[in-house]
C-alpha atoms as a PDB file:
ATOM      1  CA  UNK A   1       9.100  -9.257   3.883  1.00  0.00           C
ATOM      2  CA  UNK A   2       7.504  -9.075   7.859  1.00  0.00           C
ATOM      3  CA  UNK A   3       8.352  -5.034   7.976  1.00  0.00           C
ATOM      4  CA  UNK A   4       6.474  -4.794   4.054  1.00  0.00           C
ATOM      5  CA  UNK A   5       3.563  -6.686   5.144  1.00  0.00           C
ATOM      6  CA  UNK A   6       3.096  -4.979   8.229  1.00  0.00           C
ATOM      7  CA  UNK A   7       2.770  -1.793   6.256  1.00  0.00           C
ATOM      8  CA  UNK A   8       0.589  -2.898   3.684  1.00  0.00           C
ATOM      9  CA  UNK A   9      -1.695  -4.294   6.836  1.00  0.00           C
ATOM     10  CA  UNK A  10      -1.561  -0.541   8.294  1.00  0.00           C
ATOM     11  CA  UNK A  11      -2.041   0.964   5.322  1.00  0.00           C
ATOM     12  CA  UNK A  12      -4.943  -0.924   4.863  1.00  0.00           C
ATOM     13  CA  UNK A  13      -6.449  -0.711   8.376  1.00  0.00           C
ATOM     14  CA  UNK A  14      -5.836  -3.437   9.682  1.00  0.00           C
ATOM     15  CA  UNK A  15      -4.782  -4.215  12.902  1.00  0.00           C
ATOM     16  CA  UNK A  16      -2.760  -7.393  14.314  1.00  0.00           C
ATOM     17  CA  UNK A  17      -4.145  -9.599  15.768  1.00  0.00           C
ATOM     18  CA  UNK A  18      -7.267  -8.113  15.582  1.00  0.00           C
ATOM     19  CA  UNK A  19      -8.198  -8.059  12.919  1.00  0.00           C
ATOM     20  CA  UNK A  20      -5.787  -9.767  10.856  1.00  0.00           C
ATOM     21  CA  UNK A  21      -3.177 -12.845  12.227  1.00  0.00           C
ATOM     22  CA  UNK A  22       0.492 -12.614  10.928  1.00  0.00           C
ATOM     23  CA  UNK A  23       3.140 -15.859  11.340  1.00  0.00           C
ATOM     24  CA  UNK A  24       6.711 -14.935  10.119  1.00  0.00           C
ATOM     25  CA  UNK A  25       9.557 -17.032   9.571  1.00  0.00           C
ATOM     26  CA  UNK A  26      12.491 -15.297  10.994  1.00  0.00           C
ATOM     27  CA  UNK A  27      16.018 -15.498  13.028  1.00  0.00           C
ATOM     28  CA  UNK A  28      13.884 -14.311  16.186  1.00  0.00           C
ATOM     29  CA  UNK A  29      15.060 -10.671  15.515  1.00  0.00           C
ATOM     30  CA  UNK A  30      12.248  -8.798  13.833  1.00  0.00           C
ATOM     31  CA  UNK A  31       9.005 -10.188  14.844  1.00  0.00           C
ATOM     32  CA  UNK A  32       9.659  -9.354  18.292  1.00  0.00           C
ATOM     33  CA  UNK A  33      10.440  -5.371  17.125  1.00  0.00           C
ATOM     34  CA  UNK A  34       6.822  -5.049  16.707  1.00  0.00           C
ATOM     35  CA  UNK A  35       3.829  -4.994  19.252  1.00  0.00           C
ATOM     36  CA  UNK A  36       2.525  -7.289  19.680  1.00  0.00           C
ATOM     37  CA  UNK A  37       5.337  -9.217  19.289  1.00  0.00           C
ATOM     38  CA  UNK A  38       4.530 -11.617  15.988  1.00  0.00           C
ATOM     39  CA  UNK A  39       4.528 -15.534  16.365  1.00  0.00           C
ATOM     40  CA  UNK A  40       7.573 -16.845  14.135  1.00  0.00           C
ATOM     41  CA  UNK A  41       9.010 -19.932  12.872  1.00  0.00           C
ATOM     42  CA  UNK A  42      12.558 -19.702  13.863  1.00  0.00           C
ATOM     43  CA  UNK A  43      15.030 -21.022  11.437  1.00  0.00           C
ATOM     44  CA  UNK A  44      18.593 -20.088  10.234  1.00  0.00           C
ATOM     45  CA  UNK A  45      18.381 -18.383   7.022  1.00  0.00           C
ATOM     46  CA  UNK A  46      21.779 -18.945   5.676  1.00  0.00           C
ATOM     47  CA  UNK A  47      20.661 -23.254   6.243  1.00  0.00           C
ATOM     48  CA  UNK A  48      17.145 -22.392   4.835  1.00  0.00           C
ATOM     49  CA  UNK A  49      19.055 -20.966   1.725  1.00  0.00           C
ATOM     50  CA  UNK A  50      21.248 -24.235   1.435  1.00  0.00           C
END
């Protein structure tokens, strides 16, 4: 959901954190793939599924 949201932010403009703040919920991996690195929640998805 981070990597589609991130697109529909560039496709509309909009820059991070700019213009625009972005807080993901994630197993650390992805958020920090992009720069700036996005501010996450960290949580175990498998547990968070349970």
């Amino acid at each position: 959901m981070l990597a589609g949201a991130m697109k529909a932010l560039q496709r509309k403009g909009l820059k991070v954190p700019e213009d625009i703040g972005v807080i993901a919920i994630s197993a650390r991996v992805i958020p920090q793939l992009f720069y700036p690195e996005i501010t996450y929640a960290e949580t175990n998805g498998f547990k968070l599924g349970n």
